[in-house]
C-alpha atoms as a PDB file:
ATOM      1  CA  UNK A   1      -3.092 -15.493 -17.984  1.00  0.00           C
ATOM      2  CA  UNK A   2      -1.417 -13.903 -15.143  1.00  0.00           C
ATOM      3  CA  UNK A   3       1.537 -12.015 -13.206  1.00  0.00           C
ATOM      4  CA  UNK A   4       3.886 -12.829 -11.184  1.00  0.00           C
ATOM      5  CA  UNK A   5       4.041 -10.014  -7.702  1.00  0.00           C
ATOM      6  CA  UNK A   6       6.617  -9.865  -5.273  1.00  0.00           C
ATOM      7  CA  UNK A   7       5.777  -6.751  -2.644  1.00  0.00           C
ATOM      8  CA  UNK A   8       9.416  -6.456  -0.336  1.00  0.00           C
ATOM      9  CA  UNK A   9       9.659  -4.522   2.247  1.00  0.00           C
ATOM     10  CA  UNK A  10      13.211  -3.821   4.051  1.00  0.00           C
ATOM     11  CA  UNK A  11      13.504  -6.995   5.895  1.00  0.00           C
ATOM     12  CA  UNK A  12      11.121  -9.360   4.640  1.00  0.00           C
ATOM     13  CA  UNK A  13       8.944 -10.834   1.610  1.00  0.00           C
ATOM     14  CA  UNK A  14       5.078  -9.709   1.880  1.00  0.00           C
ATOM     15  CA  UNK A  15       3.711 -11.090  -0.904  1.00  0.00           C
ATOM     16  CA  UNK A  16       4.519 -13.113  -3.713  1.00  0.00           C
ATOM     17  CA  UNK A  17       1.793 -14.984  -5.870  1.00  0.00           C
ATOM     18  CA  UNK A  18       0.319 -14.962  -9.179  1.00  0.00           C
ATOM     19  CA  UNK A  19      -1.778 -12.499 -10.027  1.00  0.00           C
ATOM     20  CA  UNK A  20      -4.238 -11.167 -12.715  1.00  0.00           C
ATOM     21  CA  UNK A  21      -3.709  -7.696 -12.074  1.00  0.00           C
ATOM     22  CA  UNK A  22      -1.537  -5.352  -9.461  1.00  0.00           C
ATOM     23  CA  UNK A  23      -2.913  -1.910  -8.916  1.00  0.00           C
ATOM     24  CA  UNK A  24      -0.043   0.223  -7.168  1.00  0.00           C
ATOM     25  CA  UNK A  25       0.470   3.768  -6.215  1.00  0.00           C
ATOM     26  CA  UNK A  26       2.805   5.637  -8.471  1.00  0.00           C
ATOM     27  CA  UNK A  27       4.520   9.515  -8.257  1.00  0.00           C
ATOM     28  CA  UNK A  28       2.301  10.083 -11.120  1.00  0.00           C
ATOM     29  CA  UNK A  29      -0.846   8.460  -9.807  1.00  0.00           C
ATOM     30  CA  UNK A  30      -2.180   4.805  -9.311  1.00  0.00           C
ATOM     31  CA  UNK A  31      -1.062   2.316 -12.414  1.00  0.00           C
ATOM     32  CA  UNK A  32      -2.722  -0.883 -13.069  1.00  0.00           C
ATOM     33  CA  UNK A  33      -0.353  -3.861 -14.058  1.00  0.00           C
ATOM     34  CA  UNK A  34      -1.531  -6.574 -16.520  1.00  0.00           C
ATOM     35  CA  UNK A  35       0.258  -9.730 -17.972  1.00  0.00           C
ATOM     36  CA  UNK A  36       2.833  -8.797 -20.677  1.00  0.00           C
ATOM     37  CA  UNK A  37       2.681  -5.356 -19.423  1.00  0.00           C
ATOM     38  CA  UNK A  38       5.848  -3.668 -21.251  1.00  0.00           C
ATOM     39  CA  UNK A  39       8.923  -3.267 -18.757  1.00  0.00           C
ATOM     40  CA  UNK A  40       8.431  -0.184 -16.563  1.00  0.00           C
ATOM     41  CA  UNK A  41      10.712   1.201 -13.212  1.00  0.00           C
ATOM     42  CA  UNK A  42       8.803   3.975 -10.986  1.00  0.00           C
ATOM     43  CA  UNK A  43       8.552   5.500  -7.653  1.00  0.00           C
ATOM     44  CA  UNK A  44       6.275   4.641  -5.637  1.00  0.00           C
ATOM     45  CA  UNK A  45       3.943   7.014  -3.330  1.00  0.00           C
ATOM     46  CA  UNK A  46       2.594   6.099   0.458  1.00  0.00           C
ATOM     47  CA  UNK A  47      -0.657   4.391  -1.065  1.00  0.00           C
ATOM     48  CA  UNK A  48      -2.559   1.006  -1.203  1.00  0.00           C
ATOM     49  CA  UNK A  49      -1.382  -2.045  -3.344  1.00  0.00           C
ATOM     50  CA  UNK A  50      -4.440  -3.969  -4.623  1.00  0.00           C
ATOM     51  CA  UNK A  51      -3.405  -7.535  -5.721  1.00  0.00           C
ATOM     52  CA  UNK A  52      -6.351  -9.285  -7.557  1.00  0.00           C
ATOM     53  CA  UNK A  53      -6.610 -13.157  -8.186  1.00  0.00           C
ATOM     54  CA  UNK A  54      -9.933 -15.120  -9.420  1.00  0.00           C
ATOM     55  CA  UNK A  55     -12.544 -12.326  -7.995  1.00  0.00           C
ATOM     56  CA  UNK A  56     -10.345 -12.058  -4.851  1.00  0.00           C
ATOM     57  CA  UNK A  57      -8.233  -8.735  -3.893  1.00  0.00           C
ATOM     58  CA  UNK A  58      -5.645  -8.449  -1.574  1.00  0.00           C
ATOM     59  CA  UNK A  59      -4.456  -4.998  -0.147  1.00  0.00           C
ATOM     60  CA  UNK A  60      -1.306  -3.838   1.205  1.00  0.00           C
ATOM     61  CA  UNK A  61       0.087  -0.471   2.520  1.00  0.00           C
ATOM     62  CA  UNK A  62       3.320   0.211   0.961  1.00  0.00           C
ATOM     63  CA  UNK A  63       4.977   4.205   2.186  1.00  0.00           C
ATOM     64  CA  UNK A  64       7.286   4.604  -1.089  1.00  0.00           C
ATOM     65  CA  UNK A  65      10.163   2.510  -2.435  1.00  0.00           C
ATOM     66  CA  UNK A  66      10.592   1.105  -6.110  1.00  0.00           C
ATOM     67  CA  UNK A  67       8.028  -1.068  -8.695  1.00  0.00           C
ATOM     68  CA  UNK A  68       9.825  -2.835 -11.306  1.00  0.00           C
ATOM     69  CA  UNK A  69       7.397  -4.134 -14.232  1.00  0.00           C
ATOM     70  CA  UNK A  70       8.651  -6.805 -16.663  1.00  0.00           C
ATOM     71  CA  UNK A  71       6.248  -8.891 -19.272  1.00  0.00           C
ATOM     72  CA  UNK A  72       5.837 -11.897 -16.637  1.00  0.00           C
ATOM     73  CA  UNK A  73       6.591 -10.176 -13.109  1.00  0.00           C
ATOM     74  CA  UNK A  74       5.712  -7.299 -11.153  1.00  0.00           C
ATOM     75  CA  UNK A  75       8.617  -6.542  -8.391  1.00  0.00           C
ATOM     76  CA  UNK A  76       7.075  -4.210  -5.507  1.00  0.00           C
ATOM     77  CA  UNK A  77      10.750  -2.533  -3.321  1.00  0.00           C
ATOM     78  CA  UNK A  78       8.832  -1.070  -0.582  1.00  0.00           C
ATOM     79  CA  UNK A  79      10.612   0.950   2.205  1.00  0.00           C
ATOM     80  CA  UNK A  80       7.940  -0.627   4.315  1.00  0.00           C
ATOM     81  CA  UNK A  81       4.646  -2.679   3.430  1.00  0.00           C
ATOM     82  CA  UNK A  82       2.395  -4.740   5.161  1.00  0.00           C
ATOM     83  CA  UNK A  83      -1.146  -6.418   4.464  1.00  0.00           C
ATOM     84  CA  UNK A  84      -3.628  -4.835   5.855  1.00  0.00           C
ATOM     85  CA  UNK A  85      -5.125  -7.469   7.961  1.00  0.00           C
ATOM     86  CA  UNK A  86      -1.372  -7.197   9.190  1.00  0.00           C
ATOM     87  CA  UNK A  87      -2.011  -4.178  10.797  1.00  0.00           C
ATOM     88  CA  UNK A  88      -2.755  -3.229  14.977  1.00  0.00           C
ATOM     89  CA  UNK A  89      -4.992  -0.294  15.068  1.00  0.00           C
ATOM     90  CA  UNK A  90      -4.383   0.719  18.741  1.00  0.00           C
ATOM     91  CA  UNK A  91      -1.032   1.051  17.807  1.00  0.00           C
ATOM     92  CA  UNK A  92      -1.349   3.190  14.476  1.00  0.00           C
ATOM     93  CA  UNK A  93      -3.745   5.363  16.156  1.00  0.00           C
ATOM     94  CA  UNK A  94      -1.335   6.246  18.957  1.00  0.00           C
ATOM     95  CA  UNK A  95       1.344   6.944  16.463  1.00  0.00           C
ATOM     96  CA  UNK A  96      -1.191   9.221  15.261  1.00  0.00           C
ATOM     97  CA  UNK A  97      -2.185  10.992  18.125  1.00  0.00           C
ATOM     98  CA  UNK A  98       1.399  11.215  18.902  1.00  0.00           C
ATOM     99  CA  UNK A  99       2.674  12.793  16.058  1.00  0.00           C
ATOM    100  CA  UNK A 100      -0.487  15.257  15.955  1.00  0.00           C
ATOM    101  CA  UNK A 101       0.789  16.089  19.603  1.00  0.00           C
ATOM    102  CA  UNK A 102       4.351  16.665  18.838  1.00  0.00           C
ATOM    103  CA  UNK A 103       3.595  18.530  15.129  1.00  0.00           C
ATOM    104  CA  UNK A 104       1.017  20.979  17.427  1.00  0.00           C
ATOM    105  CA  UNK A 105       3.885  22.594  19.115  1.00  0.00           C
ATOM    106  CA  UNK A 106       6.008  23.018  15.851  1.00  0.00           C
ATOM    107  CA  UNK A 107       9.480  21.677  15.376  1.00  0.00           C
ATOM    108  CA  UNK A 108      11.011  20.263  18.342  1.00  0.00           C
ATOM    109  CA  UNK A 109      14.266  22.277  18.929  1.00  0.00           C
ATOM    110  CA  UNK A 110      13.841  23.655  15.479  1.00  0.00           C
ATOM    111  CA  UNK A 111      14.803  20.479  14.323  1.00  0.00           C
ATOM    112  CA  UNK A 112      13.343  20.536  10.795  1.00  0.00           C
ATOM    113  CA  UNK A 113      14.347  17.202   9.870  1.00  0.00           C
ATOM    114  CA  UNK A 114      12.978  15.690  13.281  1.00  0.00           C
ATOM    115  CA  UNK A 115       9.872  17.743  12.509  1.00  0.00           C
ATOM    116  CA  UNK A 116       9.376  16.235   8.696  1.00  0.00           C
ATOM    117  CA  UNK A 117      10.075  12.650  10.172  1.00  0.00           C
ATOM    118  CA  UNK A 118       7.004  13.175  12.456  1.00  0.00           C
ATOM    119  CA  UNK A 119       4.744  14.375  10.128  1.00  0.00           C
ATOM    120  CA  UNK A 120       6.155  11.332   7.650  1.00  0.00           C
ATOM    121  CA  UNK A 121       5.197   8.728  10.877  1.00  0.00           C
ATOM    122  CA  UNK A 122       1.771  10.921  10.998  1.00  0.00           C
ATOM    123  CA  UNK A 123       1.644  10.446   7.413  1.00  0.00           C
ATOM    124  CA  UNK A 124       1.956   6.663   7.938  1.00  0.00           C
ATOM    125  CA  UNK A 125      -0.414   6.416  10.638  1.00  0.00           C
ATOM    126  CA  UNK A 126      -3.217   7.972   8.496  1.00  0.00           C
ATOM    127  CA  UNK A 127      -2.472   5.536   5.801  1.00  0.00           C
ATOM    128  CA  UNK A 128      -2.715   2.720   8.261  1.00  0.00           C
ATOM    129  CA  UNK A 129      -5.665   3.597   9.455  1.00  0.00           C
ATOM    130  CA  UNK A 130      -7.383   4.719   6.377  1.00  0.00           C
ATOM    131  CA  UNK A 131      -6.780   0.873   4.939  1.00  0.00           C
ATOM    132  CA  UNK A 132      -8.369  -0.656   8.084  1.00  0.00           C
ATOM    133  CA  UNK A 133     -11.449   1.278   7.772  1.00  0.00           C
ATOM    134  CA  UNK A 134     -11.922   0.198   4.112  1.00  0.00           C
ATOM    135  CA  UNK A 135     -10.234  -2.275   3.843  1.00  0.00           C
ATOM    136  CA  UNK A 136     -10.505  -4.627   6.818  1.00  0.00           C
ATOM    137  CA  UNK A 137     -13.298  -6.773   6.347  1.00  0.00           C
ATOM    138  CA  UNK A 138     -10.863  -9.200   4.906  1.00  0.00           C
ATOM    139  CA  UNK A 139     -10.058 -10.098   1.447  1.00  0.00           C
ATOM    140  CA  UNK A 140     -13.217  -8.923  -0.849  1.00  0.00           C
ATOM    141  CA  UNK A 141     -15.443 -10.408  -3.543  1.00  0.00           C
ATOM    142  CA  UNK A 142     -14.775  -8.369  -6.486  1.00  0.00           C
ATOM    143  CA  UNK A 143     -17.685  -8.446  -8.614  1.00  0.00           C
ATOM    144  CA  UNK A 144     -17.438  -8.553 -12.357  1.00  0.00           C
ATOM    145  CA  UNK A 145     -20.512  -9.333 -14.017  1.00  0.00           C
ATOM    146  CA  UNK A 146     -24.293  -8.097 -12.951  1.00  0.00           C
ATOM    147  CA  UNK A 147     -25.773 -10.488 -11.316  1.00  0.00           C
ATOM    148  CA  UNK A 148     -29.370  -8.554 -11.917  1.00  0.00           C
ATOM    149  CA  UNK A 149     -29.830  -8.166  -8.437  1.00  0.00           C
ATOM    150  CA  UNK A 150     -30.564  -4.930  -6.566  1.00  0.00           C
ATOM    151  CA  UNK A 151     -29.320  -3.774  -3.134  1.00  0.00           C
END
């Protein structure tokens, strides 16, 4: 038996497929998703989004936004997502390395609003690049029985 997931971000689908289990970041901490789980709306944290089909896990960064649970269907409104073989490290770690830049010197102008967006794009970065580095190997083998071999 599985689940239907949709991930959305703002302007585009990221995901949909059936699924045996979706493993998302909530406010409250990370909630795993089954078939005929009962309905359920939450907010969702900057985390990972683990997809899992036949031994086979996707992953997906998702920074906040909406999951809507229903019996059949898992519905992921993400303010932005993307897979994580999706994602250009050069270009997350120069976000980074901006923001750390800007955030060093405090708010710019006293703009506290322009200072919490940085450390929110800082925030993102880290995320970003955090996934790559455990993530990026491509989509994993999940292993579910022993196979009575040692490492």
């Amino acid at each position: 038996m599985t689940i239907r997931c949709e991930i959305v971000s703002q302007d585009r689908l990221v995901y949909e497929g059936d699924v045996d289990i979706v493993v998302s970041p909530g406010i409250e901490g990370e909630m795993g998703i089954l078939p005929d789980h009962a309905p359920l709306l939450s907010i969702l944290d900057f985390g990972l989004v683990r997809v899992r089909k036949e031994n086979q896990e996707e992953v997906f960064t998702v920074t906040g936004g909406l999951v809507e649970v229903q019996p059949e269907i898992v519905t992921i409104l993400a303010d932005a997502a993307e897979h994580v073989d999706e994602i250009d490290a050069a270009r997350a770690e120069e976000a980074k390395n901006r923001a750390e830049e800007i955030l060093a010197g405090g708010p710019p102008d006293g703009d506290i609003d322009k200072y919490l967006m940085i450390e929110a794009a800082l925030r993102r970065s880290n995320l970003r690049l955090s996934a790559i580095k455990r993530y990026r190997s491509g989509r994993r083998h999940i292993q579910t029985e022993p196979t009575g071999e040692s490492d």
